[in-house]
Structures are given as C-alpha cells and as structure tokens.
PDB file of N, CA and C in Angstrom:
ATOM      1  N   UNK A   1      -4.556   7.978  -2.961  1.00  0.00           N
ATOM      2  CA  UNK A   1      -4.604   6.954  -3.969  1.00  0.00           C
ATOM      3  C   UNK A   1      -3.215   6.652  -4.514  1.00  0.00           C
ATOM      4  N   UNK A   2      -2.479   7.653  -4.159  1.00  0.00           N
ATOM      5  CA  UNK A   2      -0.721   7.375  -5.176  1.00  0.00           C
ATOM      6  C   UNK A   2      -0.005   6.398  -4.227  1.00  0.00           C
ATOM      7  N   UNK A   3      -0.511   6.379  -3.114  1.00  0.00           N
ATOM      8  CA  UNK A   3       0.582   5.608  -2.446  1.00  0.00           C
ATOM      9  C   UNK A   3      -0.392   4.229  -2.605  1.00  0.00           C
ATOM     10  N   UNK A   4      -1.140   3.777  -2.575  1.00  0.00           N
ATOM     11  CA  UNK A   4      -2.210   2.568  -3.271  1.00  0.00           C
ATOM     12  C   UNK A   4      -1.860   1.954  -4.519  1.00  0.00           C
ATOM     13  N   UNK A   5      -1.234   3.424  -5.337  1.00  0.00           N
ATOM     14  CA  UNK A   5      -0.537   2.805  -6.815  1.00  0.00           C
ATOM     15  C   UNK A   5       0.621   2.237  -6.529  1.00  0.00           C
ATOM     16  N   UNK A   6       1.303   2.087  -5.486  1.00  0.00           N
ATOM     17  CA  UNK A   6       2.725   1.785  -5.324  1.00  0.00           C
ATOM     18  C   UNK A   6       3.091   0.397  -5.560  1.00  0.00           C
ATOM     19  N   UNK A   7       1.659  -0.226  -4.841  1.00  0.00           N
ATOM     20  CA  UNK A   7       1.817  -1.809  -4.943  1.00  0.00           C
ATOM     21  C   UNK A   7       1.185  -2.307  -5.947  1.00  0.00           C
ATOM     22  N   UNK A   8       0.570  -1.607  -7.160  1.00  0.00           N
ATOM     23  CA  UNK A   8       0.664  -2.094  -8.535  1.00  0.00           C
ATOM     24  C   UNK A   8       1.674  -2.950  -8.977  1.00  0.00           C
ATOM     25  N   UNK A   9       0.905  -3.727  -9.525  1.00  0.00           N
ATOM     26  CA  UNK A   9       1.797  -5.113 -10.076  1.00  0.00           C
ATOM     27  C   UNK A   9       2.600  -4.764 -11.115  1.00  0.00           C
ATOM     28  N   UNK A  10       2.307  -3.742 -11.947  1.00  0.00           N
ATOM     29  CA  UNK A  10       2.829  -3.506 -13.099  1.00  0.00           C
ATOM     30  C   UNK A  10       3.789  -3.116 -12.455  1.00  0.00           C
ATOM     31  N   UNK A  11       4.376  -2.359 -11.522  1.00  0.00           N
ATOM     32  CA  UNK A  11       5.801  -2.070 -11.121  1.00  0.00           C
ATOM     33  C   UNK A  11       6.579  -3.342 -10.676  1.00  0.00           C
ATOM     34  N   UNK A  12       6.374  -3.711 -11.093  1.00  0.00           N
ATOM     35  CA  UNK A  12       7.084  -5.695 -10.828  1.00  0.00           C
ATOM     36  C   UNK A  12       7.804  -5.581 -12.213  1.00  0.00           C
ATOM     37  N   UNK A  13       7.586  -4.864 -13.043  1.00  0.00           N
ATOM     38  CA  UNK A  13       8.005  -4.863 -14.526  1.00  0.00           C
ATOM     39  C   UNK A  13       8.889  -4.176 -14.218  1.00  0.00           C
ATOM     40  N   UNK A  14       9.294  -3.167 -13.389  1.00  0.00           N
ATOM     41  CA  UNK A  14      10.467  -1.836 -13.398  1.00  0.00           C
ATOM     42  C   UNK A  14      11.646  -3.009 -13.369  1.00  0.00           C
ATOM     43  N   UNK A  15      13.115  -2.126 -13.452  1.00  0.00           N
ATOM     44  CA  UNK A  15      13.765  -2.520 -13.345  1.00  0.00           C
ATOM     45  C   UNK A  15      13.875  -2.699 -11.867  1.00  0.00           C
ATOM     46  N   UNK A  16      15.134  -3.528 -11.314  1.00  0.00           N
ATOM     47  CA  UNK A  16      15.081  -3.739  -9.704  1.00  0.00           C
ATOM     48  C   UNK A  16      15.424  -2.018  -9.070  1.00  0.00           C
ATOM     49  N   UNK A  17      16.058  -1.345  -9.721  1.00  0.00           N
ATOM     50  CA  UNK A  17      16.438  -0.171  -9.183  1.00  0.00           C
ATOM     51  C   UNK A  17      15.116   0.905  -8.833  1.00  0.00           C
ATOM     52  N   UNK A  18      14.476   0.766 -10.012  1.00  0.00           N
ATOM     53  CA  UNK A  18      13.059   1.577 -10.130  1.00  0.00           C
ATOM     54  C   UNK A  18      12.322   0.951  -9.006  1.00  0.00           C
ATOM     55  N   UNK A  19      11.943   0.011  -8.971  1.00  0.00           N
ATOM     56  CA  UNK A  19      11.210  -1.187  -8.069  1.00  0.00           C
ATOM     57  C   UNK A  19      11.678  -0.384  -6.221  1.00  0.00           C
ATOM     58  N   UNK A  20      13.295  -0.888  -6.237  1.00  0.00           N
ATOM     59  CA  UNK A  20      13.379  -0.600  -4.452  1.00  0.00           C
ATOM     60  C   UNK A  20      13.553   0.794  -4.373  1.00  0.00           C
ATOM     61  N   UNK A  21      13.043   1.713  -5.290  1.00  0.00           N
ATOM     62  CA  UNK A  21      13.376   3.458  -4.856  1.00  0.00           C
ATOM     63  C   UNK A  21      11.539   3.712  -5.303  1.00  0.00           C
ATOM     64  N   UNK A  22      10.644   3.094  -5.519  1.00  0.00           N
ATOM     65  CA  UNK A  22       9.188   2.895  -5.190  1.00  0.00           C
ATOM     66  C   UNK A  22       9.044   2.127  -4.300  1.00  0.00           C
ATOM     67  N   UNK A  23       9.188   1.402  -3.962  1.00  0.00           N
ATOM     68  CA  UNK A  23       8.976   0.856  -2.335  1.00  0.00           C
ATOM     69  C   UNK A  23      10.003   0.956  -1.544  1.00  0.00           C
ATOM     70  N   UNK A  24      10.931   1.033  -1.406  1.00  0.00           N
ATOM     71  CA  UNK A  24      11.592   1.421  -0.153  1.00  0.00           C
ATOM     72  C   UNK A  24      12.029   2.602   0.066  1.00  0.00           C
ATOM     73  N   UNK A  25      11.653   3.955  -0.492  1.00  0.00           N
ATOM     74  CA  UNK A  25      11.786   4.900  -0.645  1.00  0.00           C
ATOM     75  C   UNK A  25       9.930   5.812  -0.222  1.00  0.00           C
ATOM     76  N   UNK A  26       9.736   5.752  -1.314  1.00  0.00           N
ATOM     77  CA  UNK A  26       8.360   6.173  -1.877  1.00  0.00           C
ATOM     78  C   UNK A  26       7.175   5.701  -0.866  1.00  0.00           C
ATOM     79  N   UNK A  27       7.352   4.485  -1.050  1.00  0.00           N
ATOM     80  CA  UNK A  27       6.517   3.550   0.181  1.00  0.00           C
ATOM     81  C   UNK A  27       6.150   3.574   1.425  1.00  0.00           C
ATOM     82  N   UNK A  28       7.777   3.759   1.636  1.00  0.00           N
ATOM     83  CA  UNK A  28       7.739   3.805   2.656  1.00  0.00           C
ATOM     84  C   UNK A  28       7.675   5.061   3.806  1.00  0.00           C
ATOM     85  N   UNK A  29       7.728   6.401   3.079  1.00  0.00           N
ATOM     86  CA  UNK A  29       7.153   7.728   3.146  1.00  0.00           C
ATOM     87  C   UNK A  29       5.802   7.201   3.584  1.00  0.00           C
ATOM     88  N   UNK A  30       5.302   7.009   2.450  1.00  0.00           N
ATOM     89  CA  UNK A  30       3.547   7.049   2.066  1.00  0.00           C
ATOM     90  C   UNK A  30       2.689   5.936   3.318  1.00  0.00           C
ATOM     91  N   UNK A  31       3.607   4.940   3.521  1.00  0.00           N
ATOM     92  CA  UNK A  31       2.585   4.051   4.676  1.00  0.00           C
ATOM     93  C   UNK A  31       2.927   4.786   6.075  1.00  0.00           C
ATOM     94  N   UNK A  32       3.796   5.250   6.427  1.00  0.00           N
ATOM     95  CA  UNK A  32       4.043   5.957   7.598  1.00  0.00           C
ATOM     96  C   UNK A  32       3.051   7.087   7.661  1.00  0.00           C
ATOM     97  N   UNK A  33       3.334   7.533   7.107  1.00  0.00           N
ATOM     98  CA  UNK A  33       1.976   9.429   6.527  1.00  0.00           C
ATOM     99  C   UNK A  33       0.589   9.254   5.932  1.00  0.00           C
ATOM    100  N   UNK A  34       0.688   8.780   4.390  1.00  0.00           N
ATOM    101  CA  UNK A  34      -0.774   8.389   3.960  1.00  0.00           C
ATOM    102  C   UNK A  34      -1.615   7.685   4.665  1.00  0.00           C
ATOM    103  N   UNK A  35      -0.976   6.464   5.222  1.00  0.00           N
ATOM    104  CA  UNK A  35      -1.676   5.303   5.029  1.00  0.00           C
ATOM    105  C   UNK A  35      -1.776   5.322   6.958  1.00  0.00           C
ATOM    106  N   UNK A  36      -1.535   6.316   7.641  1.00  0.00           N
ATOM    107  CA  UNK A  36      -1.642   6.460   8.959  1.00  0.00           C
ATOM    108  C   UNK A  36      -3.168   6.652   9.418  1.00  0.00           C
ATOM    109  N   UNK A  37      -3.543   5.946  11.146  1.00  0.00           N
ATOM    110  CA  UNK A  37      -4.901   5.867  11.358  1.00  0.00           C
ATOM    111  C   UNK A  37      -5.751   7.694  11.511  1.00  0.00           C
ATOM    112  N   UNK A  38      -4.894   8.412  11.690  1.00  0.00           N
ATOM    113  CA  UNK A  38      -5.073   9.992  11.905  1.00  0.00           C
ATOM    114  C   UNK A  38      -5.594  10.346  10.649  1.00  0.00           C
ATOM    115  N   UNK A  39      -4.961   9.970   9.237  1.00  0.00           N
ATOM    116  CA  UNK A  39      -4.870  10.185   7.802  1.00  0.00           C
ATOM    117  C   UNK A  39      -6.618   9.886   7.129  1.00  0.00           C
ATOM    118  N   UNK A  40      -6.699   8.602   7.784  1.00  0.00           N
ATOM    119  CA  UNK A  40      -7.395   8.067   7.310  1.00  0.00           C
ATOM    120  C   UNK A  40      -8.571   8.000   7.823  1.00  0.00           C
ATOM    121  N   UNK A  41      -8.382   8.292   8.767  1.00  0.00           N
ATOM    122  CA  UNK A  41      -9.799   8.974  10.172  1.00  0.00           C
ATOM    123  C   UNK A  41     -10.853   9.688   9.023  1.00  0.00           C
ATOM    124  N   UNK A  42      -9.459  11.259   8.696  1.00  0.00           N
ATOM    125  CA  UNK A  42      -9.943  12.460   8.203  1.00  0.00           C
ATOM    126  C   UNK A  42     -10.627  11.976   7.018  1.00  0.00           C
ATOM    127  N   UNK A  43      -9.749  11.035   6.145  1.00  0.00           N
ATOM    128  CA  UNK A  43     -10.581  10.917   4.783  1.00  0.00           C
ATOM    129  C   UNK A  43     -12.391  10.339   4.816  1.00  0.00           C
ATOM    130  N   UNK A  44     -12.750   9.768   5.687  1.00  0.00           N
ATOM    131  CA  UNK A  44     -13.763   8.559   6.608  1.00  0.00           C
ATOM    132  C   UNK A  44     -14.837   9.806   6.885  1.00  0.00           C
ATOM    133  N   UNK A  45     -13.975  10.760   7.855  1.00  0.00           N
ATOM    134  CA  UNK A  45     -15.067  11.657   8.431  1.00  0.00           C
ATOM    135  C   UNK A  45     -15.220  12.903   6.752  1.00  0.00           C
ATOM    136  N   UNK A  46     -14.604  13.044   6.078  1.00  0.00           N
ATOM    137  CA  UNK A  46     -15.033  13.868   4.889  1.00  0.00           C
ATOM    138  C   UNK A  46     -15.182  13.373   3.598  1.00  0.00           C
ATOM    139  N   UNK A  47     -16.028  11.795   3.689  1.00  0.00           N
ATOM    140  CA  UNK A  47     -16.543  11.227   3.120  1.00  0.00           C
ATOM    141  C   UNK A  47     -15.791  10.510   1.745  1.00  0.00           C
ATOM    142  N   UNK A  48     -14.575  11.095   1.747  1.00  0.00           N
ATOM    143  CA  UNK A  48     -13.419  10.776   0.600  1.00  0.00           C
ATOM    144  C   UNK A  48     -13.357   9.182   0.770  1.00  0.00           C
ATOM    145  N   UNK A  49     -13.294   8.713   1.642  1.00  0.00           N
ATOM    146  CA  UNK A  49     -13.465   6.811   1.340  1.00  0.00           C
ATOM    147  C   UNK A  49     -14.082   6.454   2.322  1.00  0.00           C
ATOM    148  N   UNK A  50     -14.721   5.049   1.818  1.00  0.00           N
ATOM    149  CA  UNK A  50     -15.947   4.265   2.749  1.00  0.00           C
ATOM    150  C   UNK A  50     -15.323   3.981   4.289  1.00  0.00           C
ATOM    151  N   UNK A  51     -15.840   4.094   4.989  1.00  0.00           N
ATOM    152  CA  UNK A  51     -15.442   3.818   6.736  1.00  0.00           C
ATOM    153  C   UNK A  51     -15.425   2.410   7.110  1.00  0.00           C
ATOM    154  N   UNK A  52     -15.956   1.453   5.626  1.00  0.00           N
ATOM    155  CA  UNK A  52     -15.761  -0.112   6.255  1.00  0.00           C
ATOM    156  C   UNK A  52     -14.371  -0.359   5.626  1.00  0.00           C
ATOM    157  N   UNK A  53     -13.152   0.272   5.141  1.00  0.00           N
ATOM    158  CA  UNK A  53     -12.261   0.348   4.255  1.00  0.00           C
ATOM    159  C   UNK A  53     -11.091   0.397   5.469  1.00  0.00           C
ATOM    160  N   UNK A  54     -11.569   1.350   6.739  1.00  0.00           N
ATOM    161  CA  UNK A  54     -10.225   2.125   7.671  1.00  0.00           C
ATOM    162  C   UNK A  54      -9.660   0.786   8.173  1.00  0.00           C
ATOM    163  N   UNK A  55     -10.236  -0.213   8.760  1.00  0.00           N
ATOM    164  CA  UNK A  55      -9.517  -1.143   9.097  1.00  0.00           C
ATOM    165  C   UNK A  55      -8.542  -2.029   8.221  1.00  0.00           C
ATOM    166  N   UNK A  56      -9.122  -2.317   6.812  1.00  0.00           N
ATOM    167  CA  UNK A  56      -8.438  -2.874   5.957  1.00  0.00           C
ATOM    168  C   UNK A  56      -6.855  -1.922   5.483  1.00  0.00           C
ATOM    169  N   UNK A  57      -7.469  -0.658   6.107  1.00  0.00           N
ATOM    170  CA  UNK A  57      -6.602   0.340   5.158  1.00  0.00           C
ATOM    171  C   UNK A  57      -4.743   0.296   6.303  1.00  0.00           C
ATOM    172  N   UNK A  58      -5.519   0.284   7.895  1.00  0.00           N
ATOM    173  CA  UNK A  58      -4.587  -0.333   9.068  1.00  0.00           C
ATOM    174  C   UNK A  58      -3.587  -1.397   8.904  1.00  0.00           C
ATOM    175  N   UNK A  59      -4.432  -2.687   8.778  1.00  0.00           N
ATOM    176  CA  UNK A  59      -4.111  -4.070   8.309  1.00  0.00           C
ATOM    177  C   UNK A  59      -3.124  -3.656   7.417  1.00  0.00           C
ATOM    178  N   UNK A  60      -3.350  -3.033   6.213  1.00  0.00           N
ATOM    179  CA  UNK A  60      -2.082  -2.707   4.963  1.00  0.00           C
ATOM    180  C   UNK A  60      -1.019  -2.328   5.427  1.00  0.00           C
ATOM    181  N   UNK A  61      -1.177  -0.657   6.112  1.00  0.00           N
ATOM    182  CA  UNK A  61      -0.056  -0.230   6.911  1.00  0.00           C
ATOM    183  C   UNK A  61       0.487  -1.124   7.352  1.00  0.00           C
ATOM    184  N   UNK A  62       0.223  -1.921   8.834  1.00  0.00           N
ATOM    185  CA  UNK A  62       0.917  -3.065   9.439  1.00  0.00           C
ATOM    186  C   UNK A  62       1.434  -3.731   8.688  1.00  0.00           C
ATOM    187  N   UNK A  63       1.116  -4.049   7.688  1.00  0.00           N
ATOM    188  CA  UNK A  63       1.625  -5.598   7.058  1.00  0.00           C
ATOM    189  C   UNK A  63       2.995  -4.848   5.949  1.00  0.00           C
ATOM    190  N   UNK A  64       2.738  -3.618   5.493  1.00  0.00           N
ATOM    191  CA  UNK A  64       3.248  -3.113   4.654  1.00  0.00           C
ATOM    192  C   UNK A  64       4.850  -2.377   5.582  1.00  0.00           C
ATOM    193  N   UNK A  65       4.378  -2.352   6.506  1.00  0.00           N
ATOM    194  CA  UNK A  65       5.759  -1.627   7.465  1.00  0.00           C
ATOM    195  C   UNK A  65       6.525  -2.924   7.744  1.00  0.00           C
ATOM    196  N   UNK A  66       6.031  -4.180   8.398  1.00  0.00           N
ATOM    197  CA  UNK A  66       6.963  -5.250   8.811  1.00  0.00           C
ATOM    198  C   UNK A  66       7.238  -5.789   7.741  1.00  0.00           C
ATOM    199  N   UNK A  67       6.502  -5.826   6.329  1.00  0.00           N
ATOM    200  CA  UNK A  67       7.571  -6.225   5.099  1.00  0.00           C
ATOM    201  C   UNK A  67       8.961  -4.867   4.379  1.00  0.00           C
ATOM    202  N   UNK A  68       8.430  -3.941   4.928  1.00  0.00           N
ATOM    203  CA  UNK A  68       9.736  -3.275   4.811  1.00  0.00           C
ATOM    204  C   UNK A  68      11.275  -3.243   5.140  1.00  0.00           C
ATOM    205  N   UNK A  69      10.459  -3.702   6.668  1.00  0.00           N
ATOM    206  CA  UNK A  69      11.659  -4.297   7.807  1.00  0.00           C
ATOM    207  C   UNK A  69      12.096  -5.577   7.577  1.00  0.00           C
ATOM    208  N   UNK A  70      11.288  -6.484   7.056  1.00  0.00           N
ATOM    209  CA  UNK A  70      12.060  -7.648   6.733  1.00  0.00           C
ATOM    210  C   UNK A  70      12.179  -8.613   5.361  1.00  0.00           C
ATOM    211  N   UNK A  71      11.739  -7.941   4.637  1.00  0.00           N
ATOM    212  CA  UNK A  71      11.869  -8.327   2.701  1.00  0.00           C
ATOM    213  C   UNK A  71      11.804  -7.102   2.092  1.00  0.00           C
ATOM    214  N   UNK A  72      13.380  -6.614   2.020  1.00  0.00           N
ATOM    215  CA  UNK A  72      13.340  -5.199   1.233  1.00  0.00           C
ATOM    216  C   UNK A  72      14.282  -5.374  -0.037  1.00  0.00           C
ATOM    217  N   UNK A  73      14.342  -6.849  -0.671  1.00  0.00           N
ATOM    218  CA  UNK A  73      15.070  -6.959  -1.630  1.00  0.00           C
ATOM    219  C   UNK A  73      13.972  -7.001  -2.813  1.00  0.00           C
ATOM    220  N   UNK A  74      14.631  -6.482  -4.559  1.00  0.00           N
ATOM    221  CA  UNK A  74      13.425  -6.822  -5.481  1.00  0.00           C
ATOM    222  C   UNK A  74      13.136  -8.096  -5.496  1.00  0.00           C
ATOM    223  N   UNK A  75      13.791  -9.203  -5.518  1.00  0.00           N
ATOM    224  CA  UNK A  75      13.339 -10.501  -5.753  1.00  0.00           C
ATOM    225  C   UNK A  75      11.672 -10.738  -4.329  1.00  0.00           C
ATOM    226  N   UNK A  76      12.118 -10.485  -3.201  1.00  0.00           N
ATOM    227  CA  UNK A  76      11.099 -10.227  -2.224  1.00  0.00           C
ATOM    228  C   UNK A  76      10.052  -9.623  -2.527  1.00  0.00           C
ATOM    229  N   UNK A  77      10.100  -8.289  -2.984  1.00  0.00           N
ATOM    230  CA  UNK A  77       9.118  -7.325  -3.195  1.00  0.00           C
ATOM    231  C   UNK A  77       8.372  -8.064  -4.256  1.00  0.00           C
ATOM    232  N   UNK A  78       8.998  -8.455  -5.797  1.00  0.00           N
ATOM    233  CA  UNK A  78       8.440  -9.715  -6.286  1.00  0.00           C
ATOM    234  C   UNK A  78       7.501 -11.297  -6.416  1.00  0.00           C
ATOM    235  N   UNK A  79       8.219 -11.652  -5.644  1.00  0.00           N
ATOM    236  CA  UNK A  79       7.884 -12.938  -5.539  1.00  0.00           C
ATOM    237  C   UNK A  79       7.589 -13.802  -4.106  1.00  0.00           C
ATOM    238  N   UNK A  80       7.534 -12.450  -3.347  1.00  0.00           N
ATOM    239  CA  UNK A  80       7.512 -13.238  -1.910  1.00  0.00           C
ATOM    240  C   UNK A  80       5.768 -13.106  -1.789  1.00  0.00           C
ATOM    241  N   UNK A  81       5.545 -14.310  -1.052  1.00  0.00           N
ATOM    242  CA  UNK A  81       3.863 -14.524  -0.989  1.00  0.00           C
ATOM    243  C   UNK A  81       2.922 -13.604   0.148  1.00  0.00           C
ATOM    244  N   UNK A  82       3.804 -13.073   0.889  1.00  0.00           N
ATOM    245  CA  UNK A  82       3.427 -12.021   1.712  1.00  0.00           C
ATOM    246  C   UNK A  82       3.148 -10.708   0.952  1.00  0.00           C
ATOM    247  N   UNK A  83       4.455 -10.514   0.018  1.00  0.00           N
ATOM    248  CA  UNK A  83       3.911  -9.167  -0.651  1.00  0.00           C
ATOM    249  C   UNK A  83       3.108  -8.929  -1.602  1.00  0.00           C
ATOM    250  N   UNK A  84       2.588 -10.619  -1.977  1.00  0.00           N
ATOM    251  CA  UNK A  84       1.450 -10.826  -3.195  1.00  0.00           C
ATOM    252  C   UNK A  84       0.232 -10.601  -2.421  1.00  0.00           C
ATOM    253  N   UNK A  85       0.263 -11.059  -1.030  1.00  0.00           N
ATOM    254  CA  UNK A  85      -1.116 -10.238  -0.372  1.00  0.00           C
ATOM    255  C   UNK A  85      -0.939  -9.120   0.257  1.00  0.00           C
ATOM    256  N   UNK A  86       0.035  -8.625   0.007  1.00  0.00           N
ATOM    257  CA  UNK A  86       0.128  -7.114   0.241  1.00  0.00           C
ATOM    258  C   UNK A  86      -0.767  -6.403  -0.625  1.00  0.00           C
ATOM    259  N   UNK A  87      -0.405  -6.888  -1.609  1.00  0.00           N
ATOM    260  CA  UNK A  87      -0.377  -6.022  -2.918  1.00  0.00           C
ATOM    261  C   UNK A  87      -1.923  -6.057  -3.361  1.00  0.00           C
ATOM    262  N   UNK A  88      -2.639  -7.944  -2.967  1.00  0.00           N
ATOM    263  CA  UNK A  88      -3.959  -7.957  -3.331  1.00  0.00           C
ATOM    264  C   UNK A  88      -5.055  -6.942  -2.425  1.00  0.00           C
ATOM    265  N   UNK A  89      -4.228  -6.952  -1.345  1.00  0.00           N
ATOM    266  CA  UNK A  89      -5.030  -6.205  -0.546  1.00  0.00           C
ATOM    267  C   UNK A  89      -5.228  -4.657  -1.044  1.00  0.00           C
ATOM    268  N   UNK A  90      -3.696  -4.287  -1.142  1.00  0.00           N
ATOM    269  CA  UNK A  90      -4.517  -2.650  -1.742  1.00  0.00           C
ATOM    270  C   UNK A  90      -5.004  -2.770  -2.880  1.00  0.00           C
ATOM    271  N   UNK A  91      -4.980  -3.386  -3.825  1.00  0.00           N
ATOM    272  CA  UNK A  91      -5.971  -3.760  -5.048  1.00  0.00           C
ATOM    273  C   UNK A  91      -7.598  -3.331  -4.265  1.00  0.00           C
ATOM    274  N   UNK A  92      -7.876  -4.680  -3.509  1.00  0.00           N
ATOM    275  CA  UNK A  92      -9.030  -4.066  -2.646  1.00  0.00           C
ATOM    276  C   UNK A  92      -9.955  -2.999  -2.169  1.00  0.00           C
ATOM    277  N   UNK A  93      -9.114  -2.262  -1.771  1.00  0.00           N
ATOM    278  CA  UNK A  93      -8.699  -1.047  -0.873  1.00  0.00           C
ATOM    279  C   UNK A  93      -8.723  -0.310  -2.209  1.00  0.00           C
ATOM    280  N   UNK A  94      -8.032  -0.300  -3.226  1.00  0.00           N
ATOM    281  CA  UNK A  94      -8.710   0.556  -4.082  1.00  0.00           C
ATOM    282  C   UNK A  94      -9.705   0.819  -4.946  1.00  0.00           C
ATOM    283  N   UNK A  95     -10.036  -0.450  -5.428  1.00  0.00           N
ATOM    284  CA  UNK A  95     -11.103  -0.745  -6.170  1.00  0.00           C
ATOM    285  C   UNK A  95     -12.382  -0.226  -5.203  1.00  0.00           C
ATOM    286  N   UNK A  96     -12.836  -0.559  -4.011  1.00  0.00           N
ATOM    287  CA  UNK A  96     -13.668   0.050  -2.886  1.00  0.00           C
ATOM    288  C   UNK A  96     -13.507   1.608  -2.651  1.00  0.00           C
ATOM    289  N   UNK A  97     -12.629   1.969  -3.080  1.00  0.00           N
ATOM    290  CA  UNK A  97     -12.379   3.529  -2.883  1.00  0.00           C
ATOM    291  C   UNK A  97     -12.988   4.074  -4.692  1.00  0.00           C
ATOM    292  N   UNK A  98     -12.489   3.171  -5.638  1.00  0.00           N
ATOM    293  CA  UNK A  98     -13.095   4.349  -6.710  1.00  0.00           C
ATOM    294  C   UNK A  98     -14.777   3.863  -6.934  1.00  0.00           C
ATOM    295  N   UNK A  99     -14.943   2.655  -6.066  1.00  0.00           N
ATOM    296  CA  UNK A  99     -16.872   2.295  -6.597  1.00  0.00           C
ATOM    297  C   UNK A  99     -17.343   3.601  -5.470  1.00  0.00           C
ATOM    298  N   UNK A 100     -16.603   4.061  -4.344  1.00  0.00           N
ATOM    299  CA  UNK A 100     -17.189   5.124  -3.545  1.00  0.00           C
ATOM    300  C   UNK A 100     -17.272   6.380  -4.754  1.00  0.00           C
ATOM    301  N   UNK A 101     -16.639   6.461  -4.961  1.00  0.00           N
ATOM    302  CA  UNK A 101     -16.194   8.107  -5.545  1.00  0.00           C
ATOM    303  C   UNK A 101     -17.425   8.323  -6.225  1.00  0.00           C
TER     304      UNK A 101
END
C-alpha cells in the first residue's frame, strides 16, 4: 500500500525536492519490487488483494516505469496528463484494495 501512497496527490503540495526524491527515488524502488507481476501474484494467491486488481496493478507498473524514463521533472510529475492518470489509476487500485480488506 506505501508505494500506492506515492502517487497521492497531496504530494503535489511537497516542495519540488520532496516531490522528485518520492518519485524518482522511492518510486521508483517500489514499481520495480512492489508493484512487480511475482509481488503481486503472491498478494492474489494469499488473498491480501482482489485478483481482478493484478492486471490494473501491471498496467500501473508499465505506465509508471516509462513515465520515469521520460517525465522525471516536478513540473511533469505535476501537471503532465499522463501522470494525472497515473495517479487516478492507483487511486483505483487502492480504493479496491481497502473495500477488499
């Protein structure tokens, strides 16, 4: 769930420094490891989140790794319309994970 908090909007409020050392730091740990299909298999098969979630949870990874690679400035991480559906998406993705719990 911590790496899900990452793309909280409220960190749009940090300063830009706080902002690119949570996502391009933090983030980017967490979508490589957390947010991996092996990771997320395990959580699926030990009932920790819904199994109609793993694909959406993929989709994030993907989308969340090639905006790393190519909008890694705060104004980007901000205001770019890719990372606003980044961001809606793990909204998604989490809200579906705590109606499981």
């Amino acid at each position: 769930m911590t790496a899900l908090c990452r793309y909280d909007n409220s960190n749009l409020q940090l300063t830009d420094a706080e902002l690119l050392h949570i996502i391009l730091d933090e983030l980017d740990i967490e979508a490589i490891s957390f947010l991996h299909e092996n990771t997320v298999a395990r959580l699926v098969e030990n009932n920790l989140i819904p199994e109609d979630i793993a694909s959406k949870v993929d989709e994030l990874r993907d989308k969340t790794l090639t905006l790393l690679q190519d909008k890694r400035g705060a104004n980007d991480i901000r205001n770019d319309s890719d990372w606003k559906v980044v961001r809606q998406l793990a909204d998604e993705i989490k809200n579906k994970i705590l109606d499981h719990i």
